[in-house]
N, C-alpha and C. Protein backbone atom coordinates (compact mmCIF):
# COMPACT_ATOMS: atom_id res chain seq x y z
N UNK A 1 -76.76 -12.68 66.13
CA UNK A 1 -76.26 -12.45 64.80
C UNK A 1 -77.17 -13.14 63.79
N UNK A 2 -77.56 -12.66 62.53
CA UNK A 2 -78.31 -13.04 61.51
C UNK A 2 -77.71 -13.86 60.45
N UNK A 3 -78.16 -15.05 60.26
CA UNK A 3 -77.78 -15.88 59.51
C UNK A 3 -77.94 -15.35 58.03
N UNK A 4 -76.93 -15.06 57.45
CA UNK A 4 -77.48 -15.10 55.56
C UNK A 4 -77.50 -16.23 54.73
N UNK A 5 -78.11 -16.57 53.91
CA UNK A 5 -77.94 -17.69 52.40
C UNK A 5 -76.63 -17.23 51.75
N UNK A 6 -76.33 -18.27 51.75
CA UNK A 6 -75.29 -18.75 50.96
C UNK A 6 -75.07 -18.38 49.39
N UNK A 7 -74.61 -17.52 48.81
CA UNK A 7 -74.97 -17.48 47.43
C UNK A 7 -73.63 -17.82 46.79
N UNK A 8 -74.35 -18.49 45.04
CA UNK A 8 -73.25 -18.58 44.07
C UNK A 8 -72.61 -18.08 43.79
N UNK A 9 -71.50 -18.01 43.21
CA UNK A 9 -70.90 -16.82 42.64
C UNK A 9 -71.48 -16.83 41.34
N UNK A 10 -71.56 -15.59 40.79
CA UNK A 10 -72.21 -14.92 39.61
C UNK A 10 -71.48 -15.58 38.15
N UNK A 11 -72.06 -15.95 37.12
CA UNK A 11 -71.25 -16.22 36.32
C UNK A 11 -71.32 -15.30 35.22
N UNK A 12 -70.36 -15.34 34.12
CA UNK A 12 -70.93 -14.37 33.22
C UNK A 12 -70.95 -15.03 31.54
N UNK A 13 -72.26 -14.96 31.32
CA UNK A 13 -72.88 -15.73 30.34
C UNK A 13 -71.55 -15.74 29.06
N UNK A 14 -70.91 -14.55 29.18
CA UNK A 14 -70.15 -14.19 27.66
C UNK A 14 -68.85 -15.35 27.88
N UNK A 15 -68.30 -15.77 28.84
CA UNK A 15 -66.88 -16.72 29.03
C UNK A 15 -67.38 -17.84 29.09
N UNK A 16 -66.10 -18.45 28.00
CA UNK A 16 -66.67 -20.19 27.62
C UNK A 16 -66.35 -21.12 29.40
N UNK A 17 -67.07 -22.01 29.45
CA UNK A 17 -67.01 -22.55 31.04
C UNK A 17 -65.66 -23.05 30.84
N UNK A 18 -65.06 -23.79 32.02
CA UNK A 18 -63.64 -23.89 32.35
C UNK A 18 -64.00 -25.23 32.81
N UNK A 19 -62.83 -26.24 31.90
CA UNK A 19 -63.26 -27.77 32.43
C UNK A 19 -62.64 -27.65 33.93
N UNK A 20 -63.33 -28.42 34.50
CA UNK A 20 -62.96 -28.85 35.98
C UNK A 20 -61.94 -29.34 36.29
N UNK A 21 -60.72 -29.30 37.09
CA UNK A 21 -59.37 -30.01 37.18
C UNK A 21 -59.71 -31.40 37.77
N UNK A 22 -59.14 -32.24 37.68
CA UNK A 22 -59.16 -33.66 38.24
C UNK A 22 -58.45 -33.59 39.96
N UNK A 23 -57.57 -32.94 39.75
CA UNK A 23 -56.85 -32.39 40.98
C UNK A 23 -55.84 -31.63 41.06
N UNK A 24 -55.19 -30.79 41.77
CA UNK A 24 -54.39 -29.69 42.00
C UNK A 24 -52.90 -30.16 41.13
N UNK A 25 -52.82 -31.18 40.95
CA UNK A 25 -51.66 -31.67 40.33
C UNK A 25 -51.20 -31.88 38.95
N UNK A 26 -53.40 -31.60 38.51
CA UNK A 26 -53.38 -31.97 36.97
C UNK A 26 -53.52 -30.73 36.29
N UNK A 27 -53.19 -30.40 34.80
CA UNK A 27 -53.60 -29.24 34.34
C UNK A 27 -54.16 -29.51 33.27
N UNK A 28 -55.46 -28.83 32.69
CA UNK A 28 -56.28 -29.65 31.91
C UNK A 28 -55.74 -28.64 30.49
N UNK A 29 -55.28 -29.76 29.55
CA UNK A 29 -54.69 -29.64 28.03
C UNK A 29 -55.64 -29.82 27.08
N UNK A 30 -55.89 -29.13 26.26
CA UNK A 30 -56.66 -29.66 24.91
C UNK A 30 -55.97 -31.16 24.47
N UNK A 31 -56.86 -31.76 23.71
CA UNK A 31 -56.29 -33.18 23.40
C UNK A 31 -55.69 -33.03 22.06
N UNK A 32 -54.93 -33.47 21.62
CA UNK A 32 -54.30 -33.78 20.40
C UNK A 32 -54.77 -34.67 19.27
N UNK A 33 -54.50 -33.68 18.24
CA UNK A 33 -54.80 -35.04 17.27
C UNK A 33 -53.91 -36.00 16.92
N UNK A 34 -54.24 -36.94 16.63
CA UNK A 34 -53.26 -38.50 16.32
C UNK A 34 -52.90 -38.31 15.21
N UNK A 35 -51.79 -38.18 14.58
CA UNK A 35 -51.30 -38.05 13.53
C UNK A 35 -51.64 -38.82 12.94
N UNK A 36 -51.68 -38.79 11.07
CA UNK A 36 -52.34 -40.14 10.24
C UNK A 36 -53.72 -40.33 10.27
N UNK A 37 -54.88 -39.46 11.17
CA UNK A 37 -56.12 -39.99 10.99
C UNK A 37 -56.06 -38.57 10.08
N UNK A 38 -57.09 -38.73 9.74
CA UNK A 38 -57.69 -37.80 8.31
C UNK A 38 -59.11 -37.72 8.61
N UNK A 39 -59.92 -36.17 9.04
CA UNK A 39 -60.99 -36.18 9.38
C UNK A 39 -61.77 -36.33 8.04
N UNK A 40 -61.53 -35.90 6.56
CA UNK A 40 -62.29 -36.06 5.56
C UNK A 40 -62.49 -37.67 4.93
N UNK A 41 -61.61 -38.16 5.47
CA UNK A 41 -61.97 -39.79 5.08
C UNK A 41 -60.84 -40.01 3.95
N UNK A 42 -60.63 -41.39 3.06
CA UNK A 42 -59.98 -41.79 2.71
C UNK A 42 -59.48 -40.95 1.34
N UNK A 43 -57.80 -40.24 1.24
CA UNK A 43 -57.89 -39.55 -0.27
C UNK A 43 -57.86 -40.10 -1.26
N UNK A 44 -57.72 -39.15 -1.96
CA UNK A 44 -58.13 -39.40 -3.36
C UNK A 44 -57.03 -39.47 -4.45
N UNK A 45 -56.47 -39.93 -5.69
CA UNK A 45 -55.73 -38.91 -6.66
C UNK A 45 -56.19 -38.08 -7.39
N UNK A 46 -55.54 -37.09 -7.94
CA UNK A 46 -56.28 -35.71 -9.06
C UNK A 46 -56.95 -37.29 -10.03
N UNK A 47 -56.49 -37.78 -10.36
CA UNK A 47 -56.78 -39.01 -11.47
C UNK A 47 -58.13 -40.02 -11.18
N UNK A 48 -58.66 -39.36 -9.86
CA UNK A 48 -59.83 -39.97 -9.21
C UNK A 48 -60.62 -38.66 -9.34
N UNK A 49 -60.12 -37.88 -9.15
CA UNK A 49 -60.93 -36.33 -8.83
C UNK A 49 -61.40 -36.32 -10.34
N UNK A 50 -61.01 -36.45 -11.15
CA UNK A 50 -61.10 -35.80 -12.11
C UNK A 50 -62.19 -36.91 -13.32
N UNK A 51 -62.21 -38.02 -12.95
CA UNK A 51 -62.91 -38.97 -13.18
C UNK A 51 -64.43 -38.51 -12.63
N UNK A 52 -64.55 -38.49 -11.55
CA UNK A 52 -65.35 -38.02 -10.91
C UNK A 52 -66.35 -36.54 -11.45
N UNK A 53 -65.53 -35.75 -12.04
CA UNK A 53 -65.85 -34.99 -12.50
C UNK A 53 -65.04 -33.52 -11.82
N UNK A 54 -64.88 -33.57 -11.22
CA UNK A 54 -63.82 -32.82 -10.41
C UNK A 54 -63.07 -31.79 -11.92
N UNK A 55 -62.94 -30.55 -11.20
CA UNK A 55 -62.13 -29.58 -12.26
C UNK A 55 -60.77 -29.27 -11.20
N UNK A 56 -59.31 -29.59 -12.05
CA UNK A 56 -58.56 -28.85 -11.46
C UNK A 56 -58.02 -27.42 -12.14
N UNK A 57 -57.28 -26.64 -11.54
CA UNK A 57 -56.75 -25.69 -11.81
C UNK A 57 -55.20 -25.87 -11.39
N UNK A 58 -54.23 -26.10 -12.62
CA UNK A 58 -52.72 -25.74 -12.75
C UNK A 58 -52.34 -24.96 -12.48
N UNK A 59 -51.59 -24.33 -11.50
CA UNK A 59 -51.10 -23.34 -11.19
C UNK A 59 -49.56 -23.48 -11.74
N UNK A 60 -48.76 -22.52 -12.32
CA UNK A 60 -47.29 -22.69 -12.17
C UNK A 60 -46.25 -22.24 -11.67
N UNK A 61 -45.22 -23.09 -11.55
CA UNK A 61 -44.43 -22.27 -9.78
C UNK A 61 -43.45 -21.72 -10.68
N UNK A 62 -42.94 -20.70 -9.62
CA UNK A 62 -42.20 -19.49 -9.87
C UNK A 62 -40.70 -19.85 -10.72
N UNK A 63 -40.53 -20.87 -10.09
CA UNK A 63 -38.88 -21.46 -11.10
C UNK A 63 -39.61 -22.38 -12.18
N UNK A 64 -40.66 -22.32 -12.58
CA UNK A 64 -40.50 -23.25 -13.85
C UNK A 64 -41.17 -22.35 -14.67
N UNK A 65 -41.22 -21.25 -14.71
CA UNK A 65 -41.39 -20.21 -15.58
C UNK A 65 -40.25 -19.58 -16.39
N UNK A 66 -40.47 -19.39 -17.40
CA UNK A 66 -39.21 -18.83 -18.19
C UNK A 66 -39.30 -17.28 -17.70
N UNK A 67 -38.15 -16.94 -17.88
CA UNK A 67 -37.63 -15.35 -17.51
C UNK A 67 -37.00 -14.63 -19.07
């Protein structure tokens, strides 16, 4: 009988890779964000924005409009 090589299995370039399980018991979750961190950094008030040079735009809500 003729020995063959062993081959990979084929992958396909277009599917994002698949993290590896730790073990049959684990199921791998996206991580969460921590509530309270703020990726843009520390805010601001309109009263800082606007100092700054910052333009706002007033919008007005639907019940404080006269009819």
């Amino acid at each position: 009988m003729k020995k063959t090589k062993a081959q990979a299995p084929r992958v396909n370039p277009q599917r994002a890779p698949r993290e590896r399980r730790m073990d049959h018991n684990t199921v791998s979750r996206p991580k969460r964000a921590k509530p309270g961190k703020n990726a843009a950094g520390p805010s601001e008030t309109v009263e800082q924005f606007k100092a700054r040079g910052g333009k706002v735009q007033i919008l007005t809500a639907s019940w404080g409009q006269a009819a």
